[in-house]
PDB file of N, CA and C in Angstrom:
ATOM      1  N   UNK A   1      64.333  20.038 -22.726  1.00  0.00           N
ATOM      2  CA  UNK A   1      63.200  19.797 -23.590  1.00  0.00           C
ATOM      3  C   UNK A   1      61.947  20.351 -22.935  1.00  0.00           C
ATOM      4  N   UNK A   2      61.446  20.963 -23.895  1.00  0.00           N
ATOM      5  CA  UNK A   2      59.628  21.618 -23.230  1.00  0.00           C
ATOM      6  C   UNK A   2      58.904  20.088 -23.086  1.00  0.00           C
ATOM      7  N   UNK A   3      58.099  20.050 -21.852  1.00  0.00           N
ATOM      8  CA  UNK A   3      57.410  19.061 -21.685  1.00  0.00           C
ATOM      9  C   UNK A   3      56.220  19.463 -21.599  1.00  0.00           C
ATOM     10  N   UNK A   4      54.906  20.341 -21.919  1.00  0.00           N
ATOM     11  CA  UNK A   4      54.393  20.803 -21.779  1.00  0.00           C
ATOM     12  C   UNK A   4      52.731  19.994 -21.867  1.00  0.00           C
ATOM     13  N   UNK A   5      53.418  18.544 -22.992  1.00  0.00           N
ATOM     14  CA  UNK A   5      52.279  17.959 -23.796  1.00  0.00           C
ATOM     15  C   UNK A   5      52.245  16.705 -23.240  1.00  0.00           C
ATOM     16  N   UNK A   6      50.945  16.624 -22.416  1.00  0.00           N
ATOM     17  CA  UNK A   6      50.464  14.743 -21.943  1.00  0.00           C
ATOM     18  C   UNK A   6      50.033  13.671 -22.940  1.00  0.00           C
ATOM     19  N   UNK A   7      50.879  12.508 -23.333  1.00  0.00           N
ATOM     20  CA  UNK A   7      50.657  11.602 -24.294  1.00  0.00           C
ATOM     21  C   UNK A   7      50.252  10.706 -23.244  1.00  0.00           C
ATOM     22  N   UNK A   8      49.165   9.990 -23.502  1.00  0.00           N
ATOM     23  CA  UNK A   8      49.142   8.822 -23.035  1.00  0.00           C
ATOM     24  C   UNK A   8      49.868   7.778 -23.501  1.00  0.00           C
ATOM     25  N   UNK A   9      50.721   7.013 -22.220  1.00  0.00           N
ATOM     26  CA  UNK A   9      51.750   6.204 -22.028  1.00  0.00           C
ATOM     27  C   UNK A   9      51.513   4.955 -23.176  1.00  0.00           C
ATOM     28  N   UNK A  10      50.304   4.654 -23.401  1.00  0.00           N
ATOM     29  CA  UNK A  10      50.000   3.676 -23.700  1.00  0.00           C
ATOM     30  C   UNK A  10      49.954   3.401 -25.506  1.00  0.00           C
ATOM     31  N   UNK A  11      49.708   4.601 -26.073  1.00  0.00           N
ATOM     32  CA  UNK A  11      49.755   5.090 -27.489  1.00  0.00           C
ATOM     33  C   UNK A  11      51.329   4.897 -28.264  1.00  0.00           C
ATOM     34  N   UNK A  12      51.602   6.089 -26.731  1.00  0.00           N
ATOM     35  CA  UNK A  12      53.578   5.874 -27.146  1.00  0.00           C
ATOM     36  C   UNK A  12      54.353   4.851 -27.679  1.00  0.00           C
ATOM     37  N   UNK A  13      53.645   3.726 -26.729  1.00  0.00           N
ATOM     38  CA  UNK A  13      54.404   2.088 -26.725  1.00  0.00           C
ATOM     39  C   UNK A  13      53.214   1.576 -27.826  1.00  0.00           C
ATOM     40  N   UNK A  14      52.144   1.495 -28.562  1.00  0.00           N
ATOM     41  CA  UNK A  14      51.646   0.704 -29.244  1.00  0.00           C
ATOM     42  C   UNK A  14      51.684   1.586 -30.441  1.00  0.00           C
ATOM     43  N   UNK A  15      52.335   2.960 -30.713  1.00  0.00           N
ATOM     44  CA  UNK A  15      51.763   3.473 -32.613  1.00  0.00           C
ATOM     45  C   UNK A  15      53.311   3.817 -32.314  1.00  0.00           C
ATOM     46  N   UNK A  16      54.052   2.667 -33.559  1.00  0.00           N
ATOM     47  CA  UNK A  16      55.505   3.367 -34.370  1.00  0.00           C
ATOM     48  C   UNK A  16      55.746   4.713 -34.747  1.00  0.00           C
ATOM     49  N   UNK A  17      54.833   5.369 -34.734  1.00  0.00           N
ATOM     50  CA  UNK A  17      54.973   6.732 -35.431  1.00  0.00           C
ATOM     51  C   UNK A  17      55.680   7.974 -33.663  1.00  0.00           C
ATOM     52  N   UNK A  18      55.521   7.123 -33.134  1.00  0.00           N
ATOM     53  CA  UNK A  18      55.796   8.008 -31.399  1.00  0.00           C
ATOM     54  C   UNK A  18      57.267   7.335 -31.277  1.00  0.00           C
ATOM     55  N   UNK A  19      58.354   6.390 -32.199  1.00  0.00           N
ATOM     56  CA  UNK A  19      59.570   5.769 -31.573  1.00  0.00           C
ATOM     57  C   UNK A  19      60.452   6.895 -31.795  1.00  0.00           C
ATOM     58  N   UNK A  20      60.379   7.780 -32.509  1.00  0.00           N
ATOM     59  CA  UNK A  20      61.273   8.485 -33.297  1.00  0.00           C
ATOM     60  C   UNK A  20      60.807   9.945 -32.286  1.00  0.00           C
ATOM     61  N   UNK A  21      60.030  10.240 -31.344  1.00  0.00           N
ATOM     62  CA  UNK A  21      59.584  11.419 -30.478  1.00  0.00           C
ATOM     63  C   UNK A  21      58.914  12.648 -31.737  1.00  0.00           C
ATOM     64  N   UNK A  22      58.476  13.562 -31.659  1.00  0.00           N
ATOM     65  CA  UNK A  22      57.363  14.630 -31.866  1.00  0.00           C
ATOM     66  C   UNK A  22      58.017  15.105 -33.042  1.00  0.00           C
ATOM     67  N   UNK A  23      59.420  15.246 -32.390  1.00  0.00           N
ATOM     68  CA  UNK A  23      60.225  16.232 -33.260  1.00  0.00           C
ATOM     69  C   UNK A  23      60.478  15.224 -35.365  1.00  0.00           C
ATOM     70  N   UNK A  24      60.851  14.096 -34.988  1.00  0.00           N
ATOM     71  CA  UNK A  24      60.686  13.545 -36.578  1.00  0.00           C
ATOM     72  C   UNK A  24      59.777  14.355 -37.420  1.00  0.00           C
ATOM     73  N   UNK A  25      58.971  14.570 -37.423  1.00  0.00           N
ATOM     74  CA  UNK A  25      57.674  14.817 -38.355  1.00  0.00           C
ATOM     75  C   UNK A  25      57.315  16.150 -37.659  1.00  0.00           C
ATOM     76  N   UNK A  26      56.617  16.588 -36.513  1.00  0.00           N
ATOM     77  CA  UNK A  26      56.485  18.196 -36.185  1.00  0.00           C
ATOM     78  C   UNK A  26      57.824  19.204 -36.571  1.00  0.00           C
ATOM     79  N   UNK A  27      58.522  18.514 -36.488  1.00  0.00           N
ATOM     80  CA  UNK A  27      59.911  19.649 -36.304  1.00  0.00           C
ATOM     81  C   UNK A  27      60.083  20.492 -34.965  1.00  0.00           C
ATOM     82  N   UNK A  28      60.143  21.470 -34.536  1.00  0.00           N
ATOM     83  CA  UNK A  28      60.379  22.155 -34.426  1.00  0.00           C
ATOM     84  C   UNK A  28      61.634  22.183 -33.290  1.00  0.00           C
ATOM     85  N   UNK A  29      62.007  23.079 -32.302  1.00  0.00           N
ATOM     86  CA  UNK A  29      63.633  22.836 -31.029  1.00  0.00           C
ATOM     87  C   UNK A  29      62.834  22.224 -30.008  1.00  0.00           C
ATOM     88  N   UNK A  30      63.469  20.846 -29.884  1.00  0.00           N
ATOM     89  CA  UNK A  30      63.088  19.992 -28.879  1.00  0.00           C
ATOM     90  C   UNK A  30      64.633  20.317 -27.878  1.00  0.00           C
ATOM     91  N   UNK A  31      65.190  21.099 -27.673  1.00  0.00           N
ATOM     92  CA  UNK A  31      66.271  21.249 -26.891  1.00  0.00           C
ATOM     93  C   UNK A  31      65.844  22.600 -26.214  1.00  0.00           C
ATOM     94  N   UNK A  32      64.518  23.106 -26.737  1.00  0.00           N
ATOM     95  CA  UNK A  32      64.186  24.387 -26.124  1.00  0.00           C
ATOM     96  C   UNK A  32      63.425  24.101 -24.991  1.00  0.00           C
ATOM     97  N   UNK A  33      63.130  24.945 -23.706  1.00  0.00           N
ATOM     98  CA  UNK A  33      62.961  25.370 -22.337  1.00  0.00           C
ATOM     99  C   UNK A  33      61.759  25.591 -22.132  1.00  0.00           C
ATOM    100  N   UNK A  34      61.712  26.885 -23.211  1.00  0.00           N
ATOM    101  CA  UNK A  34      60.388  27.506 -23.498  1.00  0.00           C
ATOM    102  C   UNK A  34      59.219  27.379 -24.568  1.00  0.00           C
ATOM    103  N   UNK A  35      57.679  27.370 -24.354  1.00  0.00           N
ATOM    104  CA  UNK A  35      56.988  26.492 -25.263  1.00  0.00           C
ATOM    105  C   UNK A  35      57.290  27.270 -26.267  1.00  0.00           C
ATOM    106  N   UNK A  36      57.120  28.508 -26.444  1.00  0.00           N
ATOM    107  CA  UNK A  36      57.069  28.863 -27.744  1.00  0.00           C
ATOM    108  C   UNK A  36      58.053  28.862 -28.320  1.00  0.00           C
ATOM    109  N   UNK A  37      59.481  28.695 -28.145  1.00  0.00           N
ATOM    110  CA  UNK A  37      60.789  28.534 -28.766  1.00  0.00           C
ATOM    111  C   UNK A  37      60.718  27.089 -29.170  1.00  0.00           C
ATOM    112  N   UNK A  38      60.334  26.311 -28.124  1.00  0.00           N
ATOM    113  CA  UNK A  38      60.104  24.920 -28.754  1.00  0.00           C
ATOM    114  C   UNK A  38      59.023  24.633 -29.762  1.00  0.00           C
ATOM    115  N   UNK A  39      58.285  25.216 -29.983  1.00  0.00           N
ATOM    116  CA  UNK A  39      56.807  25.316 -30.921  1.00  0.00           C
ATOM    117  C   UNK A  39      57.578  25.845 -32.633  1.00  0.00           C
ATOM    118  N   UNK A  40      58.261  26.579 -31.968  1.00  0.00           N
ATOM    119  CA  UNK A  40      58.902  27.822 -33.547  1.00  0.00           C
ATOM    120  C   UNK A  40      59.559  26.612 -34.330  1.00  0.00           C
ATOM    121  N   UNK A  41      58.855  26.718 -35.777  1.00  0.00           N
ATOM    122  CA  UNK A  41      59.315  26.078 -36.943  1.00  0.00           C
ATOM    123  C   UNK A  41      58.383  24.480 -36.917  1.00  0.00           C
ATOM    124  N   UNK A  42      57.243  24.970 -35.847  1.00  0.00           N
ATOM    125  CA  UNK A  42      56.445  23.381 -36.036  1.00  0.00           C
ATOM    126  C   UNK A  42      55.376  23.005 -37.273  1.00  0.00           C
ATOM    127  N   UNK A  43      55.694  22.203 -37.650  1.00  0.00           N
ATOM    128  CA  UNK A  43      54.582  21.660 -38.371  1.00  0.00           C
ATOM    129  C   UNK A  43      53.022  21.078 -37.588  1.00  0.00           C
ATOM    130  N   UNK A  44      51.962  21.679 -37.413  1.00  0.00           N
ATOM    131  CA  UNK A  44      50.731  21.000 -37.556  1.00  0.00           C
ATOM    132  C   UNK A  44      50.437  19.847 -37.800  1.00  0.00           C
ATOM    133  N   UNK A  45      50.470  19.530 -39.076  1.00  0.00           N
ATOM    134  CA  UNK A  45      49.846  18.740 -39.747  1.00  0.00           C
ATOM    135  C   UNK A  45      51.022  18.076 -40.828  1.00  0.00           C
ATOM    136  N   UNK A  46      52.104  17.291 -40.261  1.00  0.00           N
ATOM    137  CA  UNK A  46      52.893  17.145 -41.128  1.00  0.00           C
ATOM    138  C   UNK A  46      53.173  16.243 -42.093  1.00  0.00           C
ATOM    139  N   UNK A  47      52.263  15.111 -42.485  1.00  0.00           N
ATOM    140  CA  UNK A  47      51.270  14.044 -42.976  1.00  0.00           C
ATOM    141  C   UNK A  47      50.971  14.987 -44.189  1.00  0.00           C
ATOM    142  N   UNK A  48      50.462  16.207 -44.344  1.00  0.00           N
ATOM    143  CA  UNK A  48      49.780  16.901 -45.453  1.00  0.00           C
ATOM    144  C   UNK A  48      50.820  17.209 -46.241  1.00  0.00           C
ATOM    145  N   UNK A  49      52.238  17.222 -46.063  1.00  0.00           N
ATOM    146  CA  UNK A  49      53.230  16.953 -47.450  1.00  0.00           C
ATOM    147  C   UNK A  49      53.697  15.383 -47.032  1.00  0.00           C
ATOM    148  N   UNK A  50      53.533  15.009 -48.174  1.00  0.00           N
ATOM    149  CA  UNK A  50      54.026  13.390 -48.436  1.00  0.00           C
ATOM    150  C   UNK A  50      55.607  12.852 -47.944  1.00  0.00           C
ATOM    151  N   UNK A  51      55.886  14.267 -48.614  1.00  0.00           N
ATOM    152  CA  UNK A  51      57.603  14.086 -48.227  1.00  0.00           C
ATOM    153  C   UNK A  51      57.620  13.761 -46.859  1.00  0.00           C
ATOM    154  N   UNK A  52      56.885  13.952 -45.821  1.00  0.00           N
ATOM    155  CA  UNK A  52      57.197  14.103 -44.286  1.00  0.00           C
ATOM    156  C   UNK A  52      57.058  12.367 -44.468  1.00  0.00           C
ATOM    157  N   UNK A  53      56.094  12.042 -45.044  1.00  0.00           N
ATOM    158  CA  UNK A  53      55.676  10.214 -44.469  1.00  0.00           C
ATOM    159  C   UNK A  53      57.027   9.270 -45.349  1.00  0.00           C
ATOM    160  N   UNK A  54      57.093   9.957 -46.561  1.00  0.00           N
ATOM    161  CA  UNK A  54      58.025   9.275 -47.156  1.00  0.00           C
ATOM    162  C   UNK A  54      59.552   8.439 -46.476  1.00  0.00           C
ATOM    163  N   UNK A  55      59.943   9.434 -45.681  1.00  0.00           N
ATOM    164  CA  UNK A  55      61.285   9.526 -45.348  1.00  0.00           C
ATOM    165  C   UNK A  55      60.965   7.843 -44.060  1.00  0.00           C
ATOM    166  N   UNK A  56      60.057   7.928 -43.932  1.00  0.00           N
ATOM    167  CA  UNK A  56      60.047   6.253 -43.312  1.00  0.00           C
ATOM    168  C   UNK A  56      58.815   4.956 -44.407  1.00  0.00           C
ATOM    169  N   UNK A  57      58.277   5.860 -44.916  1.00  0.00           N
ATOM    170  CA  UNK A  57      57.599   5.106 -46.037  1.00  0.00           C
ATOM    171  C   UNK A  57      57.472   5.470 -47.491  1.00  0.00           C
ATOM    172  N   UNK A  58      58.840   5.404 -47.994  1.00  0.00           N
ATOM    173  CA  UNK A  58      58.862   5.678 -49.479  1.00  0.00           C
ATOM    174  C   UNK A  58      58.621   4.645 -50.359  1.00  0.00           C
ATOM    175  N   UNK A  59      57.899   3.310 -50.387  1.00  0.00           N
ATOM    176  CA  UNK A  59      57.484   2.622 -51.036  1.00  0.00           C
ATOM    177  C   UNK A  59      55.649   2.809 -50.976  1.00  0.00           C
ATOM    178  N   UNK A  60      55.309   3.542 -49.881  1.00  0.00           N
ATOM    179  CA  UNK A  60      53.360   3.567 -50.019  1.00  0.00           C
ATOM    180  C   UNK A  60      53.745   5.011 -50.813  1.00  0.00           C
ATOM    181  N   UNK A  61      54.618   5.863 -50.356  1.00  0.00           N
ATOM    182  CA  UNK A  61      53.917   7.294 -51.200  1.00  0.00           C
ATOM    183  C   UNK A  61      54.602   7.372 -52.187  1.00  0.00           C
ATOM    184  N   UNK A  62      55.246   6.787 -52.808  1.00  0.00           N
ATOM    185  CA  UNK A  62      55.664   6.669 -54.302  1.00  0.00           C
ATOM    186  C   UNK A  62      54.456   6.809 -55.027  1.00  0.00           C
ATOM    187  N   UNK A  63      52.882   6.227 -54.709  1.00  0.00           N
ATOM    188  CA  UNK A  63      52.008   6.037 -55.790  1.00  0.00           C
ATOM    189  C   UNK A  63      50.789   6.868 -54.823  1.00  0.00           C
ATOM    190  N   UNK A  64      51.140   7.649 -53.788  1.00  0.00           N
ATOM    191  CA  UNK A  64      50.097   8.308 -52.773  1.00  0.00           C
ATOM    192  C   UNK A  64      49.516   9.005 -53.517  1.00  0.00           C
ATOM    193  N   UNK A  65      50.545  10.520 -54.626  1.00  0.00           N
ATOM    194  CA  UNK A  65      49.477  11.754 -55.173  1.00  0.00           C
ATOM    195  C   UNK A  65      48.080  10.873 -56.098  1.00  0.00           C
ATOM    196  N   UNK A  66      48.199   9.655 -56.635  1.00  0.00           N
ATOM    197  CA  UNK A  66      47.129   9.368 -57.388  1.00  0.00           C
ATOM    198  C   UNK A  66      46.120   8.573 -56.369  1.00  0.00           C
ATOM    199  N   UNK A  67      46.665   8.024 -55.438  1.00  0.00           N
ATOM    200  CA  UNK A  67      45.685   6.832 -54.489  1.00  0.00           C
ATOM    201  C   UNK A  67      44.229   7.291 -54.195  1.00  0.00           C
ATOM    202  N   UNK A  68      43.650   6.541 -53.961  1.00  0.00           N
ATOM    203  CA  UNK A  68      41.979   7.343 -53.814  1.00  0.00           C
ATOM    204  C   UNK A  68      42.127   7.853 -52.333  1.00  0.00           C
ATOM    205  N   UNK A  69      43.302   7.715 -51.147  1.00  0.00           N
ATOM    206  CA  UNK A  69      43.432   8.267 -49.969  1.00  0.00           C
ATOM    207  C   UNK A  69      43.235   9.512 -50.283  1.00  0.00           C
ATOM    208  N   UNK A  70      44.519   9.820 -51.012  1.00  0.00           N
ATOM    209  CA  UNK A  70      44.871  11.086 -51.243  1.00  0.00           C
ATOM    210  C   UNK A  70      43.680  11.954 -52.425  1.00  0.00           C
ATOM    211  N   UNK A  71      43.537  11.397 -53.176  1.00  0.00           N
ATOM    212  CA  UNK A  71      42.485  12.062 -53.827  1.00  0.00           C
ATOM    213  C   UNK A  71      41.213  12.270 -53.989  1.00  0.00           C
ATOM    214  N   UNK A  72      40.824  11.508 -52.887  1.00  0.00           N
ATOM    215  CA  UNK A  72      39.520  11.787 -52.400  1.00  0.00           C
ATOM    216  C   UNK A  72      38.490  11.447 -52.638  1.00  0.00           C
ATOM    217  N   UNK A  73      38.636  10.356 -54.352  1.00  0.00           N
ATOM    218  CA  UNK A  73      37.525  10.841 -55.318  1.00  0.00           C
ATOM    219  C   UNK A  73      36.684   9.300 -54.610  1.00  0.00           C
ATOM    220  N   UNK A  74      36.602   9.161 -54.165  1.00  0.00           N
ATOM    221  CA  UNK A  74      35.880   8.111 -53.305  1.00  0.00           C
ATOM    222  C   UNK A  74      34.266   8.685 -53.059  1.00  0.00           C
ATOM    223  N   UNK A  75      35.108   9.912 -51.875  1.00  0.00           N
ATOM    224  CA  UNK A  75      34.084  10.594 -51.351  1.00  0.00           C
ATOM    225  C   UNK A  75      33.343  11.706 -52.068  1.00  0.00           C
ATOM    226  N   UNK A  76      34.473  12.121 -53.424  1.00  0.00           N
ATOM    227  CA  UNK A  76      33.931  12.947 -53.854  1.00  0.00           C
ATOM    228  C   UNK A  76      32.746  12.678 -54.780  1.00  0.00           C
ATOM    229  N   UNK A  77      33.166  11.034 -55.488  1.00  0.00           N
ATOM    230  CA  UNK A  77      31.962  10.639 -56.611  1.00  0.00           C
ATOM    231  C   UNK A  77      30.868  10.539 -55.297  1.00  0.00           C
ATOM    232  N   UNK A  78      30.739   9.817 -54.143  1.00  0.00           N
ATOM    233  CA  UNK A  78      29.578   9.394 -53.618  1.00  0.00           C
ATOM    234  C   UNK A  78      28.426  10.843 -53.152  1.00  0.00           C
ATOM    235  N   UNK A  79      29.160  11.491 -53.136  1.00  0.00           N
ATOM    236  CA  UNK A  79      27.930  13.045 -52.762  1.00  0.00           C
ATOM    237  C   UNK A  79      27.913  13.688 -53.969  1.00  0.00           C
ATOM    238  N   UNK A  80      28.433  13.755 -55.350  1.00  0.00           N
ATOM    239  CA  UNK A  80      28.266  14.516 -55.829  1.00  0.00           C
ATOM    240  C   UNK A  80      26.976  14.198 -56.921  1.00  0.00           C
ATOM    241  N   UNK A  81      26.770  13.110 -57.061  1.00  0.00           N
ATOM    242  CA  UNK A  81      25.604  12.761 -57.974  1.00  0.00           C
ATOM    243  C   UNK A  81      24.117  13.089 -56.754  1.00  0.00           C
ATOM    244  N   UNK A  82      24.725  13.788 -55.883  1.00  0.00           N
ATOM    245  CA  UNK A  82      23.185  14.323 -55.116  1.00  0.00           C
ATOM    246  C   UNK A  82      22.828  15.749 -55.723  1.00  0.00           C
ATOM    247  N   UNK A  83      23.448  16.487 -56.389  1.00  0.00           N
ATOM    248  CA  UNK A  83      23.717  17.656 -56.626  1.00  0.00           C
ATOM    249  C   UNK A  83      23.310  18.092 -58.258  1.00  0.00           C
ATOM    250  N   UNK A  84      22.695  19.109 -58.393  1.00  0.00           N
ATOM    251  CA  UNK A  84      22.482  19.939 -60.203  1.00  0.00           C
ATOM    252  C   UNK A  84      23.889  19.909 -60.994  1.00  0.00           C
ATOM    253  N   UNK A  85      23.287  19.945 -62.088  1.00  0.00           N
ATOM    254  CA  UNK A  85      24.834  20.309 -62.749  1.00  0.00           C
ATOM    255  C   UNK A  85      25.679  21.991 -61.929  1.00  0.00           C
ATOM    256  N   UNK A  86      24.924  22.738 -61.638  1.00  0.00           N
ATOM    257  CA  UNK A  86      25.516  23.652 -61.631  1.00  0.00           C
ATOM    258  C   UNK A  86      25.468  23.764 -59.762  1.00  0.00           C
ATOM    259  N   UNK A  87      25.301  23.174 -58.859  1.00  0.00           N
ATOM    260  CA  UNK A  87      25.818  22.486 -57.485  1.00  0.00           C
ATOM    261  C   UNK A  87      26.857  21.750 -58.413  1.00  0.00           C
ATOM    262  N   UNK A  88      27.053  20.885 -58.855  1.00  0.00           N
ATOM    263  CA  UNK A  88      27.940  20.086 -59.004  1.00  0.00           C
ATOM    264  C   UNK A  88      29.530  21.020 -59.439  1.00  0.00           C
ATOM    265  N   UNK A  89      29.127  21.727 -60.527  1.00  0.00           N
ATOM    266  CA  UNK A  89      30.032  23.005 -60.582  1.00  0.00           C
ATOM    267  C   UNK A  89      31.092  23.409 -59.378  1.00  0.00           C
ATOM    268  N   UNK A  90      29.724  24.239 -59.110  1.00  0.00           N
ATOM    269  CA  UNK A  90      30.355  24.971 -57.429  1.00  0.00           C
ATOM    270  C   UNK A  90      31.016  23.773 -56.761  1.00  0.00           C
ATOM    271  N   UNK A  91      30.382  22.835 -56.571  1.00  0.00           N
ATOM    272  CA  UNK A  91      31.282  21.774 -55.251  1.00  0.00           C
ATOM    273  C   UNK A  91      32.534  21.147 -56.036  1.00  0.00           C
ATOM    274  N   UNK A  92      32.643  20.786 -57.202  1.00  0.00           N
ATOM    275  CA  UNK A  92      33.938  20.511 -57.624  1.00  0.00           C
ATOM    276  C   UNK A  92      35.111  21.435 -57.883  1.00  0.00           C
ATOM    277  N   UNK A  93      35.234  23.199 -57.832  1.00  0.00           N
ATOM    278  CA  UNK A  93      35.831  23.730 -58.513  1.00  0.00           C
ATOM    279  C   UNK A  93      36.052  24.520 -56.828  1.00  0.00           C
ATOM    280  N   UNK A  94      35.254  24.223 -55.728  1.00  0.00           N
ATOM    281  CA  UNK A  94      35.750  24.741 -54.690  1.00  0.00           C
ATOM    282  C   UNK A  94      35.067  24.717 -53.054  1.00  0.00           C
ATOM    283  N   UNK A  95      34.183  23.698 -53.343  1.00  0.00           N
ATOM    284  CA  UNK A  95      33.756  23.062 -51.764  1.00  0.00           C
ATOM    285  C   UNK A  95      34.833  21.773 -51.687  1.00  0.00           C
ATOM    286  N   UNK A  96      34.892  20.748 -52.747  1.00  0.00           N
ATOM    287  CA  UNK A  96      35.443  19.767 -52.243  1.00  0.00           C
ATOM    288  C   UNK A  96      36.742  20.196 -51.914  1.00  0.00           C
ATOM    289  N   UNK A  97      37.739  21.036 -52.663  1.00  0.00           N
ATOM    290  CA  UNK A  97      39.016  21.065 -52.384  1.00  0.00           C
ATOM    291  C   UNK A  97      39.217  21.939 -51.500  1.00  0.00           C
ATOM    292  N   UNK A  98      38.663  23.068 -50.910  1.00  0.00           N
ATOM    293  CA  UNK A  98      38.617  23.768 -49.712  1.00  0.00           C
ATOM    294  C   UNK A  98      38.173  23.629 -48.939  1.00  0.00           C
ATOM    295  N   UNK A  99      36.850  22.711 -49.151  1.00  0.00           N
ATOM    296  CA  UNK A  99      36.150  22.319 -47.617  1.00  0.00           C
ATOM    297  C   UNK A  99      36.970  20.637 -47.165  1.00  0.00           C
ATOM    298  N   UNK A 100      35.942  19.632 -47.920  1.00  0.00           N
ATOM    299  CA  UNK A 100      36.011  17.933 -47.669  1.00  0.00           C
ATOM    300  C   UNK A 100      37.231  18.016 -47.905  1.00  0.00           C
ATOM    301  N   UNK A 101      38.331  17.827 -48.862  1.00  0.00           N
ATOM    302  CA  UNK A 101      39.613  17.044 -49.157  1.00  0.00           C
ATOM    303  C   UNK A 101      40.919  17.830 -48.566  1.00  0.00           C
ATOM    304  N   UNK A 102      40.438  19.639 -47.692  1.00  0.00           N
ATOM    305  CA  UNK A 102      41.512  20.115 -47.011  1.00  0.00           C
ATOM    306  C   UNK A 102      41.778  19.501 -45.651  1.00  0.00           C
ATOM    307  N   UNK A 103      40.778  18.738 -45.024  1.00  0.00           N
ATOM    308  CA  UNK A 103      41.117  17.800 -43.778  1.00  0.00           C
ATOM    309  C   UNK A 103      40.642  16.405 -43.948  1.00  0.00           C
ATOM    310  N   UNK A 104      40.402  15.953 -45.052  1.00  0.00           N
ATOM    311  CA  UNK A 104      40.062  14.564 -45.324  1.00  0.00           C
ATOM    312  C   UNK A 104      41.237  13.579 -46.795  1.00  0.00           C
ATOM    313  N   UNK A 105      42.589  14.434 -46.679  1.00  0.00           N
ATOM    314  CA  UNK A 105      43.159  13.896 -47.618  1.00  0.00           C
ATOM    315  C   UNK A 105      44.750  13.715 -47.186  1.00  0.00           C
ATOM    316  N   UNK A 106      44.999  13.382 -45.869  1.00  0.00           N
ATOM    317  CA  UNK A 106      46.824  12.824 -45.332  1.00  0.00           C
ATOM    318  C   UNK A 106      46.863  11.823 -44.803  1.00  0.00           C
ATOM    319  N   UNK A 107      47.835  10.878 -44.976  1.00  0.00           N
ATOM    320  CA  UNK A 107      48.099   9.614 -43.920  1.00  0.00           C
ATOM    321  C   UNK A 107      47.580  10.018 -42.865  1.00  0.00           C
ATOM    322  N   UNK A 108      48.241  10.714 -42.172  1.00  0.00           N
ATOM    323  CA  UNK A 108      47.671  11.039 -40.529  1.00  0.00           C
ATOM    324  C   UNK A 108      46.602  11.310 -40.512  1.00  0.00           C
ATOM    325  N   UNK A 109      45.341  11.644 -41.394  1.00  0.00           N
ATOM    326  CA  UNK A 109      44.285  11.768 -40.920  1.00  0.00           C
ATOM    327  C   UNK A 109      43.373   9.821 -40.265  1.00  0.00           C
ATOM    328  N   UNK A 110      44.152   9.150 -40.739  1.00  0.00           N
ATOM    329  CA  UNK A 110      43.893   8.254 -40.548  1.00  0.00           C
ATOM    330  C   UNK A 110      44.313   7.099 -40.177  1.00  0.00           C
ATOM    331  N   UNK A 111      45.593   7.406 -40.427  1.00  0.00           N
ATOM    332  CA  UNK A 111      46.975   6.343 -39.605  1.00  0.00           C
ATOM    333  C   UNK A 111      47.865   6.608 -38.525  1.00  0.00           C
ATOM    334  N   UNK A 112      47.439   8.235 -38.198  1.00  0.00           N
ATOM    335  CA  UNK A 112      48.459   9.047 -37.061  1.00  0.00           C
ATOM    336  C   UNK A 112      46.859   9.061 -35.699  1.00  0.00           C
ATOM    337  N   UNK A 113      46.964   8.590 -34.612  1.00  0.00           N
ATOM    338  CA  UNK A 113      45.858   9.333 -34.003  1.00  0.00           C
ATOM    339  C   UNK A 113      46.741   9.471 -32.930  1.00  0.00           C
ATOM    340  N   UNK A 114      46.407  10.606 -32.036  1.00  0.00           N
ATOM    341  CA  UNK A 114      46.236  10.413 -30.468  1.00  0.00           C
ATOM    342  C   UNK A 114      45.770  10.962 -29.734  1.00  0.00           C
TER     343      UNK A 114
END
């Protein structure tokens, strides 16, 4: 196994999401030597398809694509009444979903840390 990555000891033993090791949810060859053979086929961010969280929590993401986690519209109603109709335009049709809700909308942004 590539060991390449320092977890603190202490995370490991207190967040469930570390019992199952890297590979559950990153993917990629945890039997590999070398980092980048072990890296090949990794997921980033693997929280950003549902399916990844499902497979240990298929009763929260059954109703995730509509939840205000996932859809943002929390954050999106609270800034957007700062804005013209035609700011409002532009930020709904392609600031919020490319800027705010491309790193502000997965479980792990908020239930995975380390």
């Amino acid at each position: 196994m590539y060991k390449g990555l320092l977890v603190d000891k202490g995370i490991l033993a207190s967040d469930p999401h570390f019992s199952e090791g890297c590979i559950s949810c990153h993917k990629g060859d945890e039997k590999a030597q070398d980092r980048k053979v072990a890296h090949k086929g990794m997921i980033k961010r693997p929280s950003d398809d549902v399916k990844t969280c499902a497979s240990c929590h298929e009763d929260i993401t059954k109703t995730y694509a509509t939840a205000l986690h996932y859809t943002s519209a929390g954050q999106k109603h609270g800034v957007r009444e700062r804005f013209s109709p035609a700011e409002r335009k532009l930020f709904d049709e392609k600031i919020f979903e490319q800027s705010c809700r491309s790193c502000h909308a997965s479980c792990g942004d908020c239930h995975v840390k380390n």
